[in-house]
N, C-alpha and C. Protein backbone atom coordinates (compact mmCIF):
# COMPACT_ATOMS: atom_id res chain seq x y z
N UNK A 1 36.79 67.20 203.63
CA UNK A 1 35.90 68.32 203.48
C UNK A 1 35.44 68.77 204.88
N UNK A 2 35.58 70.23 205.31
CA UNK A 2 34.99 70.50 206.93
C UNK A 2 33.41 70.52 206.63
N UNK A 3 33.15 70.22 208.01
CA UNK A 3 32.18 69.94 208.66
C UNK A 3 31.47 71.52 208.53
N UNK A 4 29.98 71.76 208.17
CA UNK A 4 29.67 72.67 208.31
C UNK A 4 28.07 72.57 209.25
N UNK A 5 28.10 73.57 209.86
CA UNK A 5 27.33 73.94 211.02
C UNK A 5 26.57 74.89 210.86
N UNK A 6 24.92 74.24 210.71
CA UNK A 6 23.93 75.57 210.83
C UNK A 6 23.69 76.24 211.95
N UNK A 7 23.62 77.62 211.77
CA UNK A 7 23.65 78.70 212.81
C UNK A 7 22.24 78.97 213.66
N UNK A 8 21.92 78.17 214.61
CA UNK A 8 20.55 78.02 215.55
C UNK A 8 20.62 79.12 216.62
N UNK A 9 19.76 80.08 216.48
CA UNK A 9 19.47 81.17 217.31
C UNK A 9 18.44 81.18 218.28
N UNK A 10 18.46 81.30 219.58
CA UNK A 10 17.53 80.83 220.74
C UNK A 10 17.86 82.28 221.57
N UNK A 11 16.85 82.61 222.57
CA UNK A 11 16.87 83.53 223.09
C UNK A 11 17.50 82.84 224.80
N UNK A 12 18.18 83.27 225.10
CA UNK A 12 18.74 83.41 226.22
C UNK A 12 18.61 83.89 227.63
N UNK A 13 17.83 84.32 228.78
CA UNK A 13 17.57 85.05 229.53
C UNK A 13 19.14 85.31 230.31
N UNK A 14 19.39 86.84 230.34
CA UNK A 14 20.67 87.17 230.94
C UNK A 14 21.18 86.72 231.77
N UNK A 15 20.34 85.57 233.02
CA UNK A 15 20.93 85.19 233.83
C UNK A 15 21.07 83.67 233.75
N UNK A 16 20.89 83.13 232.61
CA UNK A 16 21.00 82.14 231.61
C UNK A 16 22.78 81.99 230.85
N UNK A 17 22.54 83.16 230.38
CA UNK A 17 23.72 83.76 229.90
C UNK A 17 25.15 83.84 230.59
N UNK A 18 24.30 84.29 231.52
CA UNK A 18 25.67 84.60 232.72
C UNK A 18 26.58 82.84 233.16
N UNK A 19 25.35 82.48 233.35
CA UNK A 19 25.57 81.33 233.80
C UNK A 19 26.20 80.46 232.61
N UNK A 20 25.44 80.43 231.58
CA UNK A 20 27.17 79.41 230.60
C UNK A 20 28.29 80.69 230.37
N UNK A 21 28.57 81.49 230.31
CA UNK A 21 29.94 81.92 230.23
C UNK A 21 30.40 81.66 231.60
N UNK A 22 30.09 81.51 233.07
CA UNK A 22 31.14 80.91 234.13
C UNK A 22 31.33 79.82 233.91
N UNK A 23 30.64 78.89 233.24
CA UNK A 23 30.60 76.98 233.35
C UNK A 23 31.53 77.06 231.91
N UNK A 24 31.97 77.97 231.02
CA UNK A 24 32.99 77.94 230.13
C UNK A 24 34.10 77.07 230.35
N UNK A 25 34.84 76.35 230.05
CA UNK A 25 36.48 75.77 230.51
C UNK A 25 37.38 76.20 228.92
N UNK A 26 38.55 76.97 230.10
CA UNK A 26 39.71 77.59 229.23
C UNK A 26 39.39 78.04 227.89
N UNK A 27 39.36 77.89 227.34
CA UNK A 27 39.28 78.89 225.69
C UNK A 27 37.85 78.06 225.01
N UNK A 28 36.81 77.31 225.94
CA UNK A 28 36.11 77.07 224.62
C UNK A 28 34.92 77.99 224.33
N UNK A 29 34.83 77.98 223.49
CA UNK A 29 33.66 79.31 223.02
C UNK A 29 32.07 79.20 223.96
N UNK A 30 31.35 80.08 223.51
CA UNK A 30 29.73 80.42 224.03
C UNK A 30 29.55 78.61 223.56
N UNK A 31 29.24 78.59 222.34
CA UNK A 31 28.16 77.68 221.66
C UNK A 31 28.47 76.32 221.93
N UNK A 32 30.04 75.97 222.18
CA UNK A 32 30.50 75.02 222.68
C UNK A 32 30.20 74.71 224.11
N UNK A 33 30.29 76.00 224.93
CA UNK A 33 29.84 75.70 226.20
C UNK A 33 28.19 75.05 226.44
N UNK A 34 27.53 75.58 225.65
CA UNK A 34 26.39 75.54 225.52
C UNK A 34 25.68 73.86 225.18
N UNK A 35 26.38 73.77 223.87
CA UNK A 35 26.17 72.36 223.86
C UNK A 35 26.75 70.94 225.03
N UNK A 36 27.63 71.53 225.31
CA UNK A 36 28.38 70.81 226.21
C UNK A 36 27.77 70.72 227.71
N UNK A 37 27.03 71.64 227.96
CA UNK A 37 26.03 72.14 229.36
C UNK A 37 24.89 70.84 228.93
N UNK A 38 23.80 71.30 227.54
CA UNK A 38 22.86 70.36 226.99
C UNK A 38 23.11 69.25 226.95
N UNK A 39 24.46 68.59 226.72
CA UNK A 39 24.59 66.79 226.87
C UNK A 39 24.88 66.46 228.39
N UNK A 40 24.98 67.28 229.15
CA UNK A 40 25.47 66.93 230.51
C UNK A 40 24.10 66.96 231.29
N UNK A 41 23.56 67.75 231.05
CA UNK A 41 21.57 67.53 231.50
C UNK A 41 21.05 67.01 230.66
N UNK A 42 21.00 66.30 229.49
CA UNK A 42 20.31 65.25 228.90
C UNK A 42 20.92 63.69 229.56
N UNK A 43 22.48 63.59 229.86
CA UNK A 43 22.89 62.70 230.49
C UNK A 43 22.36 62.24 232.15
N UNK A 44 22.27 63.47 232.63
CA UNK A 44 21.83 63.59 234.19
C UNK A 44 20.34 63.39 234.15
N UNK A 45 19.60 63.88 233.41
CA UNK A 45 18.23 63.34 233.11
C UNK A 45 17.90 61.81 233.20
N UNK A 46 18.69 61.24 232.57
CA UNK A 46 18.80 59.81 232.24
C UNK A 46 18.78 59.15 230.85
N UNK A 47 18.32 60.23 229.88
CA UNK A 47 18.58 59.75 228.66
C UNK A 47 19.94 59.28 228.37
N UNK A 48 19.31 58.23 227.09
CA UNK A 48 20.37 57.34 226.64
C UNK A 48 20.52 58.02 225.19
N UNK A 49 19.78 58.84 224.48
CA UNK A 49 19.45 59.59 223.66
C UNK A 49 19.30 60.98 222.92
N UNK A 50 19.83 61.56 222.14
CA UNK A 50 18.71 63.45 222.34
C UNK A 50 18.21 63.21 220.78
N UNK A 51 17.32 64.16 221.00
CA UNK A 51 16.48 64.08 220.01
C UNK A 51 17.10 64.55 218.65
N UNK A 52 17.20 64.36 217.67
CA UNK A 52 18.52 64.84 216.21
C UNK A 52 17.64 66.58 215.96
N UNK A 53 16.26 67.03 216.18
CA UNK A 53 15.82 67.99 216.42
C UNK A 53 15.05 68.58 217.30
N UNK A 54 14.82 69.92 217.97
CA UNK A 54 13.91 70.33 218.54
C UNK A 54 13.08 71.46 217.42
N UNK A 55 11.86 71.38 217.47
CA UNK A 55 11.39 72.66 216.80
C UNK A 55 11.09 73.62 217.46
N UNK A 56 11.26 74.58 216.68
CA UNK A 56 10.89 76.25 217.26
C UNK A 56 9.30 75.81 217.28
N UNK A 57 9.11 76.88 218.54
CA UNK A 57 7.57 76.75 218.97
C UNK A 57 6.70 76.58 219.62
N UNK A 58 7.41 74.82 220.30
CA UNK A 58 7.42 73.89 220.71
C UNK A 58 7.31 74.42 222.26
N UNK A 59 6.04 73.92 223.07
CA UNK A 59 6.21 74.39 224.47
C UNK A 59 5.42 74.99 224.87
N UNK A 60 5.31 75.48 226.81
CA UNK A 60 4.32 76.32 226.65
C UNK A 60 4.16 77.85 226.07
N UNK A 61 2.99 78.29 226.13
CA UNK A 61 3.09 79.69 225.31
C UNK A 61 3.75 80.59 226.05
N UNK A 62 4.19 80.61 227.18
CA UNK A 62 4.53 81.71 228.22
C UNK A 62 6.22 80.97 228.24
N UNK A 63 6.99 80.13 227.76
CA UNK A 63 8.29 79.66 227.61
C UNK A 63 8.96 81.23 227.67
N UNK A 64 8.73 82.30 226.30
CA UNK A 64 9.43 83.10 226.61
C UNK A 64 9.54 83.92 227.82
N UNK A 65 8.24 84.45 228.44
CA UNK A 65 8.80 85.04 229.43
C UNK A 65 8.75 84.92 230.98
N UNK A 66 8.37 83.50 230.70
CA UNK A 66 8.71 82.49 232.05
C UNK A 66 10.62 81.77 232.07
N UNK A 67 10.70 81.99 230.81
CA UNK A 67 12.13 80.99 230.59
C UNK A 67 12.47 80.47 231.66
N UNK A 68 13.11 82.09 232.69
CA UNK A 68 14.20 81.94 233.83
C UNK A 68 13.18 81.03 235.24
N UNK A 69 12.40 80.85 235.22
CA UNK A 69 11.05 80.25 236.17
C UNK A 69 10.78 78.78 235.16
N UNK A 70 11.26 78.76 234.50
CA UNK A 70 10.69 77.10 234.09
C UNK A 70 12.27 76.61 234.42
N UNK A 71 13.53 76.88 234.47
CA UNK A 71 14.90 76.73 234.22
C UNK A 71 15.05 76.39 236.02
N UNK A 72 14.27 77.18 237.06
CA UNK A 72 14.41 77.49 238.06
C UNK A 72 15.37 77.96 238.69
N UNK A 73 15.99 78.73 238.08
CA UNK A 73 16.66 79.97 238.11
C UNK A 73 15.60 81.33 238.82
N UNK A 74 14.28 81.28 238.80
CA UNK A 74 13.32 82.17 239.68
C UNK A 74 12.44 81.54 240.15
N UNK A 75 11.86 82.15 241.12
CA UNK A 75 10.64 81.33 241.66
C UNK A 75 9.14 82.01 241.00
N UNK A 76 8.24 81.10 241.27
CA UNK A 76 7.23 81.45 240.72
C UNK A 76 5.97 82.51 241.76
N UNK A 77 5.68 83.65 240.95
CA UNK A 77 4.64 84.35 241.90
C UNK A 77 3.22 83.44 242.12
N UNK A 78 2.89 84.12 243.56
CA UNK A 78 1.66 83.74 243.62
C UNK A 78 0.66 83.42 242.43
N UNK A 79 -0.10 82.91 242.55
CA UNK A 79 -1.01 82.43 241.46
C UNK A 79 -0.37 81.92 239.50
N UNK A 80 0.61 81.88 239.70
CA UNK A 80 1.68 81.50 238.56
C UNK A 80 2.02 80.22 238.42
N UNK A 81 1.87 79.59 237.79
CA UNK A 81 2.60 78.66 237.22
C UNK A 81 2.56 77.78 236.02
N UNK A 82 3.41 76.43 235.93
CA UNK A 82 4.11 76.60 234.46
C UNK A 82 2.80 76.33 233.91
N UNK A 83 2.96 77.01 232.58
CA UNK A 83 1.82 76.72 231.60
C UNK A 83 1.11 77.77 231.65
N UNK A 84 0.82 78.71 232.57
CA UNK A 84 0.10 79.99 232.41
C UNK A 84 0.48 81.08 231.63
N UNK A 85 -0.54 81.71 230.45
CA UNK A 85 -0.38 82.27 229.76
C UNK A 85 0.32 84.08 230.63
N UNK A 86 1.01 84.48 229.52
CA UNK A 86 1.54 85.73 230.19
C UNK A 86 -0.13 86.98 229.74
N UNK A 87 -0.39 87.64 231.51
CA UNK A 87 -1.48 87.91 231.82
C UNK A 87 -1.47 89.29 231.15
N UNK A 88 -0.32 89.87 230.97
CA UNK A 88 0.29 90.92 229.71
C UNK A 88 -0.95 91.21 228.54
């Protein structure tokens, strides 16, 4: 019987994006790359482990539009940082 796979939707920041489609190898898809990126920084972290879930939610409140600045992929402005609510 195949294996079936629930469809987990996460927001991405474009330069997030960009970045797993170059770290792609030969034909394997987005989601594959993706997971395959996630066990290689849970490995480099040092876990021996990942968690069987993450929940939506989960984090600080400004995750969404800090993403690319918590990832450090940007730097943080003056008077900014992680955990500060978006001043929006």
């Amino acid at each position: 019987m195949p294996q079936i796979m629930p469809r987990r939707t996460i927001y991405l920041p474009d330069s997030v994006e960009e970045l797993v489609r170059e770290q792609a190898l030969g034909n394997e898809s987005f989601s594959a790359t993706v997971v395959r990126l996630i066990e290689l920084g849970a490995l480099d972290e040092g876990r021996e482990s990942w968690p069987e879930w993450i929940g939506s939610f989960e984090g600080p409140g400004d995750l969404g539009i800090n993403a690319e600045k918590y990832l450090g992929l940007k730097p943080w402005g003056p008077g900014e940082g992680p955990g500060d609510e978006d001043p929006r």
